[in-house]
PDB file of N, CA and C in Angstrom:
ATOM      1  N   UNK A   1     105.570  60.522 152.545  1.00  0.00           N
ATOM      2  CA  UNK A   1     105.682  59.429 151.600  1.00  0.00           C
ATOM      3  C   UNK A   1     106.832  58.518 152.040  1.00  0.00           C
ATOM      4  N   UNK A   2     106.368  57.324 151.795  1.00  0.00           N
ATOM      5  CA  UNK A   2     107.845  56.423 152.089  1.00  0.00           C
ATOM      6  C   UNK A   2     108.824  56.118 151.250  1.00  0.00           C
ATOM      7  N   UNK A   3     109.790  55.983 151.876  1.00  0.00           N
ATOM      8  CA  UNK A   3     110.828  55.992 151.160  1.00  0.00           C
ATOM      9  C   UNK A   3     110.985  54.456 150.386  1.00  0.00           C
ATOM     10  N   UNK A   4     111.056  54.797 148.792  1.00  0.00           N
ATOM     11  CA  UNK A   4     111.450  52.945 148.483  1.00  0.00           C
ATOM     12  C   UNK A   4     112.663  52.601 148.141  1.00  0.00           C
ATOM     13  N   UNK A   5     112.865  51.708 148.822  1.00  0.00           N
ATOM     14  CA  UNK A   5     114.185  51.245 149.247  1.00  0.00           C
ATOM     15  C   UNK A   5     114.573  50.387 148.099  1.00  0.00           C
ATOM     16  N   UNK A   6     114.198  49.666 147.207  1.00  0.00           N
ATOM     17  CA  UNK A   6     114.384  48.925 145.598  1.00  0.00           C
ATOM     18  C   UNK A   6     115.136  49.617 145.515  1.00  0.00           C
ATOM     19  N   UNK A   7     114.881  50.799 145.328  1.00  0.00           N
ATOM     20  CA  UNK A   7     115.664  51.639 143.818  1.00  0.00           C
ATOM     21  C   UNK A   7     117.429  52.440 144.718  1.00  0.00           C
ATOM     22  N   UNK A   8     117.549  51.527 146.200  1.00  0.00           N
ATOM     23  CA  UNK A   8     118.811  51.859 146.450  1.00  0.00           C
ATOM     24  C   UNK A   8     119.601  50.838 147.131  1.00  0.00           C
ATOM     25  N   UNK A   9     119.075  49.522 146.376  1.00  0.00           N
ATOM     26  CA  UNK A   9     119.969  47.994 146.603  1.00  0.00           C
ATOM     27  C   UNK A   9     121.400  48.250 146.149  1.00  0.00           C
ATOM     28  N   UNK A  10     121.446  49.354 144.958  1.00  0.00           N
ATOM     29  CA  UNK A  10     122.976  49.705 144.443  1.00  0.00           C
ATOM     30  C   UNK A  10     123.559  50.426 145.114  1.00  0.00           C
ATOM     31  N   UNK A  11     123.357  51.360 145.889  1.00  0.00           N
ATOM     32  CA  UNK A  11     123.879  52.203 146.426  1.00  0.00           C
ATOM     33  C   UNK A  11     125.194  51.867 147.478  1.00  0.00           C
ATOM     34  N   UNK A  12     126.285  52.346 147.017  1.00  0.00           N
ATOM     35  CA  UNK A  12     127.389  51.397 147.658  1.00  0.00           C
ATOM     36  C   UNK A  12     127.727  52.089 148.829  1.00  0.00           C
ATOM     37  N   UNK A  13     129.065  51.617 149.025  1.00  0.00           N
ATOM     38  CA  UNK A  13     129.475  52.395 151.131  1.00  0.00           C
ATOM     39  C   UNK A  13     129.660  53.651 150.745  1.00  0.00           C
ATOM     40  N   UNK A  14     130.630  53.976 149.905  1.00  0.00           N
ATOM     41  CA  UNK A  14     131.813  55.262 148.830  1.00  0.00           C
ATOM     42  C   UNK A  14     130.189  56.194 148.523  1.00  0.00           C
ATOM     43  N   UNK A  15     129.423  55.740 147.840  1.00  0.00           N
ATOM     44  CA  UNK A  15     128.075  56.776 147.541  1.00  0.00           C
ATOM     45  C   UNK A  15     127.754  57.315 148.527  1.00  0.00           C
ATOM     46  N   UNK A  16     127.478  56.438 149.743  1.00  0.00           N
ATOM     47  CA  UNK A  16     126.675  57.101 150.798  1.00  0.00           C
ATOM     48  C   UNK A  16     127.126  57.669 151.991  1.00  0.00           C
ATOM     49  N   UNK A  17     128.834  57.264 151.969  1.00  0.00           N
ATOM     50  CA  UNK A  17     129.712  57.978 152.350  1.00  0.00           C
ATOM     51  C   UNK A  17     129.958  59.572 152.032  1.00  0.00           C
ATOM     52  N   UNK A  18     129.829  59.508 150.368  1.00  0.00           N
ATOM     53  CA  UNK A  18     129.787  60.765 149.958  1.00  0.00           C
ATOM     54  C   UNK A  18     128.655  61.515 149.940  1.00  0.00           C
ATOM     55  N   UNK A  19     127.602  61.099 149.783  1.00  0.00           N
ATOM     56  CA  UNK A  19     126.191  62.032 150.397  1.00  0.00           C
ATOM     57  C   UNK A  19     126.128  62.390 151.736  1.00  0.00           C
ATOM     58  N   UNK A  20     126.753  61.796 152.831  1.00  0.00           N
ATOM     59  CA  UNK A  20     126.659  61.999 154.066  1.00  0.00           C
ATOM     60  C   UNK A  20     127.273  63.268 154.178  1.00  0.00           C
ATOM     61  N   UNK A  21     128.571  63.138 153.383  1.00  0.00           N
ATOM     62  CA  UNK A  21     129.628  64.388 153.590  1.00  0.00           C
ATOM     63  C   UNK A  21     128.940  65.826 153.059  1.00  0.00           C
ATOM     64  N   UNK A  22     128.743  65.253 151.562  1.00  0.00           N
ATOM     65  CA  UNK A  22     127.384  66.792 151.219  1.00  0.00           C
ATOM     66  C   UNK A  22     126.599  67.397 151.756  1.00  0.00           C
ATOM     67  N   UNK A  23     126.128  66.562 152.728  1.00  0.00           N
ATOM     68  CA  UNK A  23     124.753  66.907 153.911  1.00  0.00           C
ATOM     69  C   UNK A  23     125.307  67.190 155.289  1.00  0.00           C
ATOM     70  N   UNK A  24     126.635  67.657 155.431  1.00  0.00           N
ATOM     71  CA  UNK A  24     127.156  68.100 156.399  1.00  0.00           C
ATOM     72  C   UNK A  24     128.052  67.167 157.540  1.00  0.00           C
ATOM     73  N   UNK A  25     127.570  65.821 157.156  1.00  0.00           N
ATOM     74  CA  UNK A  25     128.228  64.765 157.893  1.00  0.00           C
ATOM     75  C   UNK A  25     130.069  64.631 157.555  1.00  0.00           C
ATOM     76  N   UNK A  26     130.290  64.258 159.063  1.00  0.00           N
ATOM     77  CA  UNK A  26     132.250  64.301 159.023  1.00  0.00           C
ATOM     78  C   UNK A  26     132.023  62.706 158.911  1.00  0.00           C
ATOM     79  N   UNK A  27     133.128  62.469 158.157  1.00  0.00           N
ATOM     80  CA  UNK A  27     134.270  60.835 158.422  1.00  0.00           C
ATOM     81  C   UNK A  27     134.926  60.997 159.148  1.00  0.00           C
ATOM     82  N   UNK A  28     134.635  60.130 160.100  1.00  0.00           N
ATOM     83  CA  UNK A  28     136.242  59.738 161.144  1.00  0.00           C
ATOM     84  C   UNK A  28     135.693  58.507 161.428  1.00  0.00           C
ATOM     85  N   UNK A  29     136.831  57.729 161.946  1.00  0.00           N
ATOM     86  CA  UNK A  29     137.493  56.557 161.975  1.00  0.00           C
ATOM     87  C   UNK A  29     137.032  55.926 163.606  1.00  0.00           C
ATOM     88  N   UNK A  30     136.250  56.975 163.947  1.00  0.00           N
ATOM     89  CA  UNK A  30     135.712  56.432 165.607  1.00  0.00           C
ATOM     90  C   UNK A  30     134.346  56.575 165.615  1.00  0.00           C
ATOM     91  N   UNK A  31     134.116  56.482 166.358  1.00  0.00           N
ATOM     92  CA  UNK A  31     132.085  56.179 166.852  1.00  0.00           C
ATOM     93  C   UNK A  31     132.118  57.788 167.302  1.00  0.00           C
ATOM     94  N   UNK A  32     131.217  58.531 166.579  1.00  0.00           N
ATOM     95  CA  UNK A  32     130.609  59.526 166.570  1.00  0.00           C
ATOM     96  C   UNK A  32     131.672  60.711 166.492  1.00  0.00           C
ATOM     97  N   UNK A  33     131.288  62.026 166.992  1.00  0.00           N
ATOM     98  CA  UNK A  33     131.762  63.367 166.563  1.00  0.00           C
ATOM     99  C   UNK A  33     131.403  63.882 167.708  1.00  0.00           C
ATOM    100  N   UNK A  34     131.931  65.136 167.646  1.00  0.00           N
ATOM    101  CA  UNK A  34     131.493  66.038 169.173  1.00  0.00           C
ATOM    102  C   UNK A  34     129.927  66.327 168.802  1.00  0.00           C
ATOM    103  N   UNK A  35     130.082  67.213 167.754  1.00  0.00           N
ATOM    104  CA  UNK A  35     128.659  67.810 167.541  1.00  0.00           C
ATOM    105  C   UNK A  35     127.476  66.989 167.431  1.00  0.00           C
ATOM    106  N   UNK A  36     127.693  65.627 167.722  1.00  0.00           N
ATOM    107  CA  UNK A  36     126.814  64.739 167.478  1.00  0.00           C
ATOM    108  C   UNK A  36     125.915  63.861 166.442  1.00  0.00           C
ATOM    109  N   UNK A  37     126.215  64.783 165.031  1.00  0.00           N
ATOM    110  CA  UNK A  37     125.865  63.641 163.662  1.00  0.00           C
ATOM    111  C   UNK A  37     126.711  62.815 163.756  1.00  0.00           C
ATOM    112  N   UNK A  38     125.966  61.370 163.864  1.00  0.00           N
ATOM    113  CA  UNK A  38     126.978  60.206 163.649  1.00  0.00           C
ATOM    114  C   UNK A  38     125.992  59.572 162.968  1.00  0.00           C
ATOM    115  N   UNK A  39     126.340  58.954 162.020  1.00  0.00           N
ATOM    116  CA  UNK A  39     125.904  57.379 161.383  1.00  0.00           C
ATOM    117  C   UNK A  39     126.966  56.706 161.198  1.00  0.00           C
ATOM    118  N   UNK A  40     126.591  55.404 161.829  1.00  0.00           N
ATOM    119  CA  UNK A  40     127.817  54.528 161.296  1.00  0.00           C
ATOM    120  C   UNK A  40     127.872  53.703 160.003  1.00  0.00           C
ATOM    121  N   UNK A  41     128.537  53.934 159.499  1.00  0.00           N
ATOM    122  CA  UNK A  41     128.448  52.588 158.000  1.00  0.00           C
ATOM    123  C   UNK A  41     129.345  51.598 158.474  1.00  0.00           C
ATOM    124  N   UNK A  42     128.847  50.910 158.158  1.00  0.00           N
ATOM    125  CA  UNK A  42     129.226  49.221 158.479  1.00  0.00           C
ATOM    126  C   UNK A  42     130.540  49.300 157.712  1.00  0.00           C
ATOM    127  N   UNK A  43     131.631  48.312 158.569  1.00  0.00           N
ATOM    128  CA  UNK A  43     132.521  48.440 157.357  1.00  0.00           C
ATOM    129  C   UNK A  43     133.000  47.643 156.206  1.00  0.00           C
ATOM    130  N   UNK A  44     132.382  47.634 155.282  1.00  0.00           N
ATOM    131  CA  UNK A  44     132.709  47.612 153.819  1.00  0.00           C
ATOM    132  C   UNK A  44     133.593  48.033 152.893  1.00  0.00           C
ATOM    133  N   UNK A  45     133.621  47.167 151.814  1.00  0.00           N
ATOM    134  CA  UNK A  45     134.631  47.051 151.184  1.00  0.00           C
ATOM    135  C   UNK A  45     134.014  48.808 150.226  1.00  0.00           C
ATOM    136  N   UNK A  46     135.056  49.798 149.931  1.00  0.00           N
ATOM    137  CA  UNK A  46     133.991  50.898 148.961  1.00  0.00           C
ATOM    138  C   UNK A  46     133.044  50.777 148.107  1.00  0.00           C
ATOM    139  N   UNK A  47     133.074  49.170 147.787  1.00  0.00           N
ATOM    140  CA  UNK A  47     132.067  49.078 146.484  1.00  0.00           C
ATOM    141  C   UNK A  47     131.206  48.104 147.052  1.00  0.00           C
ATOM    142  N   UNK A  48     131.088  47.757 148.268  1.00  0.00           N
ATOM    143  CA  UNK A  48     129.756  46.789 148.701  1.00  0.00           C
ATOM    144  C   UNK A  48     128.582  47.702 148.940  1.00  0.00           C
ATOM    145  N   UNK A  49     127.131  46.856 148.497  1.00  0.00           N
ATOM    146  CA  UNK A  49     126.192  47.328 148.836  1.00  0.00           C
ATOM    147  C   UNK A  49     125.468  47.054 150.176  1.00  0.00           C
ATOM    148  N   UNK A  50     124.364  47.611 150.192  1.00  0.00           N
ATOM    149  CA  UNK A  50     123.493  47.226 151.774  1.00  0.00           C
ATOM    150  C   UNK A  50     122.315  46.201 152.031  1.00  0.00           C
ATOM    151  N   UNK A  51     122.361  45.877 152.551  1.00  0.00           N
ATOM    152  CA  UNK A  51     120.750  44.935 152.513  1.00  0.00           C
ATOM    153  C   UNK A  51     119.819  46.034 152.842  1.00  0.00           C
ATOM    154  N   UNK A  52     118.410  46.006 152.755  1.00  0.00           N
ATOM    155  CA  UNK A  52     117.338  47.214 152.556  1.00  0.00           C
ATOM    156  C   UNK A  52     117.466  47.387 154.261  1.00  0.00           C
ATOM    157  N   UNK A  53     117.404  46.280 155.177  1.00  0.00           N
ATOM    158  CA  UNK A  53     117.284  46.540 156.805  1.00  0.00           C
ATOM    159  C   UNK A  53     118.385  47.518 157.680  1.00  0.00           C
ATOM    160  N   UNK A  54     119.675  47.631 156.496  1.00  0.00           N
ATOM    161  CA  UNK A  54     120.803  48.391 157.112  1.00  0.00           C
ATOM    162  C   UNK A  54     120.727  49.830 156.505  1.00  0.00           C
ATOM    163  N   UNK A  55     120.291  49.918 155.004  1.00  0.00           N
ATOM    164  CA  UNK A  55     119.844  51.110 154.846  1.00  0.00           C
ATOM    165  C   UNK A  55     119.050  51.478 155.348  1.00  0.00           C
ATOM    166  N   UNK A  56     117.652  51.131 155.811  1.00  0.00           N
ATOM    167  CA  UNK A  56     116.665  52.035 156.566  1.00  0.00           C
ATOM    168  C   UNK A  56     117.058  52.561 158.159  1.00  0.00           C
ATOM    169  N   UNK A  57     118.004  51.947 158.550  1.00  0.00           N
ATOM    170  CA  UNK A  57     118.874  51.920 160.133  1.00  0.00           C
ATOM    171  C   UNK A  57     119.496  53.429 159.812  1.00  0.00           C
ATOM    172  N   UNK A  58     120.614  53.286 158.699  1.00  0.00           N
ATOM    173  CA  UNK A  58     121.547  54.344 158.295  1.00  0.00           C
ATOM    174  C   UNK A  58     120.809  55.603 157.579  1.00  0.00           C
ATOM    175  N   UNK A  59     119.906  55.698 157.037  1.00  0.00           N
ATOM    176  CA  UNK A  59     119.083  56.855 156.156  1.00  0.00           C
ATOM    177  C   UNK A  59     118.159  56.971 157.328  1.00  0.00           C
ATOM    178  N   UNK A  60     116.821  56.056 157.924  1.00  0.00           N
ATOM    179  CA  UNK A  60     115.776  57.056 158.454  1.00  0.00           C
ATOM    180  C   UNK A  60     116.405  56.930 159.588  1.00  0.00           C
ATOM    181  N   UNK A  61     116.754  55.821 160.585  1.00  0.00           N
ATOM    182  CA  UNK A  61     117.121  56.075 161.886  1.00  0.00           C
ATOM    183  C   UNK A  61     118.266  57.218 162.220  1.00  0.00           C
ATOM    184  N   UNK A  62     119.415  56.848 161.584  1.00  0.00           N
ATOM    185  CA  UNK A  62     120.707  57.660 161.672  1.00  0.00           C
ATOM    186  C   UNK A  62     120.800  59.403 161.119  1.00  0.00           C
ATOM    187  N   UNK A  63     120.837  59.024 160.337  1.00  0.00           N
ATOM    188  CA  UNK A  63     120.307  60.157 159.212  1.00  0.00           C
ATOM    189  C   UNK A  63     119.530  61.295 159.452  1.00  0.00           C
ATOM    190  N   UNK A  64     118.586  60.469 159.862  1.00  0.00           N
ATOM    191  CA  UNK A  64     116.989  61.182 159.751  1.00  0.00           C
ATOM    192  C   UNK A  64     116.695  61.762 158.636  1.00  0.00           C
ATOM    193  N   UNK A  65     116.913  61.243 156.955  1.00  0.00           N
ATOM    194  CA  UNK A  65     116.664  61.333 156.064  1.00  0.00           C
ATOM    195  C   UNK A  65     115.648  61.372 155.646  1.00  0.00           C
ATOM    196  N   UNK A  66     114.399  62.251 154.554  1.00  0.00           N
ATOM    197  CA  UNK A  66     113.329  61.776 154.252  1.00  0.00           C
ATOM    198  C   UNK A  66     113.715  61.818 152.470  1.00  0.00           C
ATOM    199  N   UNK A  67     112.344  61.315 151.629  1.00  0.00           N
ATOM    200  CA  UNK A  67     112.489  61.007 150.453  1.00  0.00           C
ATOM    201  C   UNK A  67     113.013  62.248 149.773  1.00  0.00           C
ATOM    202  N   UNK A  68     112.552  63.120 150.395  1.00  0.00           N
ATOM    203  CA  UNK A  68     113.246  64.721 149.783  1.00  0.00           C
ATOM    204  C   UNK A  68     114.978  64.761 149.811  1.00  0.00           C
ATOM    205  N   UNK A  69     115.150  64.629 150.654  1.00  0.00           N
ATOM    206  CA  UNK A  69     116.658  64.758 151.308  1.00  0.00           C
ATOM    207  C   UNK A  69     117.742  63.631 150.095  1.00  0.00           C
ATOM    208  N   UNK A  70     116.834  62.518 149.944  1.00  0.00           N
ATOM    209  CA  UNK A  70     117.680  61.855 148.911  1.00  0.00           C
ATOM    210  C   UNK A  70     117.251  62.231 147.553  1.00  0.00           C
ATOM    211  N   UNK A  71     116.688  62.664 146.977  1.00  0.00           N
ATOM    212  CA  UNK A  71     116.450  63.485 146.001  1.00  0.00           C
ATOM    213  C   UNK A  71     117.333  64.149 145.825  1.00  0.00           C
ATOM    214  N   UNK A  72     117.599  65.169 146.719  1.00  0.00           N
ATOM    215  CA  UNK A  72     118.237  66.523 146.854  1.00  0.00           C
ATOM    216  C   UNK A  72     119.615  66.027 146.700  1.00  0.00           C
ATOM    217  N   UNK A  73     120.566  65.086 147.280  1.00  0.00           N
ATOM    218  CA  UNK A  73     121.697  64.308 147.421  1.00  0.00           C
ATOM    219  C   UNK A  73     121.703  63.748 146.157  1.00  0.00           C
ATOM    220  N   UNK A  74     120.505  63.421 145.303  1.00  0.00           N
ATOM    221  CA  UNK A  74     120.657  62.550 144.063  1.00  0.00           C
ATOM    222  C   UNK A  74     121.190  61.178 144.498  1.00  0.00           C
ATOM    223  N   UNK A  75     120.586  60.964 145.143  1.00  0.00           N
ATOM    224  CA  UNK A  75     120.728  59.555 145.896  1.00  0.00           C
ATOM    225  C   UNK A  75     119.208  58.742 144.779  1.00  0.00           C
ATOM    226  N   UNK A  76     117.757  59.391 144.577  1.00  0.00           N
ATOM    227  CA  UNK A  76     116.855  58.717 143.362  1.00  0.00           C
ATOM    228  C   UNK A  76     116.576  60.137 143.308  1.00  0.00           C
ATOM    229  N   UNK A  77     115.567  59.615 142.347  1.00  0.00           N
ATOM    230  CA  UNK A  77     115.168  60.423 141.216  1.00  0.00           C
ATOM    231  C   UNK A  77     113.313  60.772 141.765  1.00  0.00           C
TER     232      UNK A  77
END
């Protein structure tokens, strides 16, 4: 199923920052990690949102997120 992207125009940097971290993803301050999960978030102010073309980059490309996975994160419903 695809993922719809409407229902996460709100979703700010700080949210998806913090779901990344739940799902095993590190913050650091450089381009990638040893172990190799990297997504980059653009950098934003904590409370800016995404346009739908940078979330689908950061969730399915980066990520490799499916509609389950944000469920599970409580990212929708």
């Amino acid at each position: 199923m695809a993922i719809d992207y409407r229902g996460l125009r709100s979703l700010t940097a700080r949210e998806l920052i913090a779901a990344l971290t739940r799902d095993g993803f590190y913050f650091v301050r450089q381009k990638g990690h040893p172990d190799g999960r990297r997504v980059i978030v653009a950098p934003h102010g904590g409370g800016d949102s995404f346009t739908i073309k940078t979330l689908v980059s950061m969730i399915e490309s980066q990520a490799h997120w499916s509609e389950d996975d944000l469920k599970r994160l409580k990212l929708t419903r």
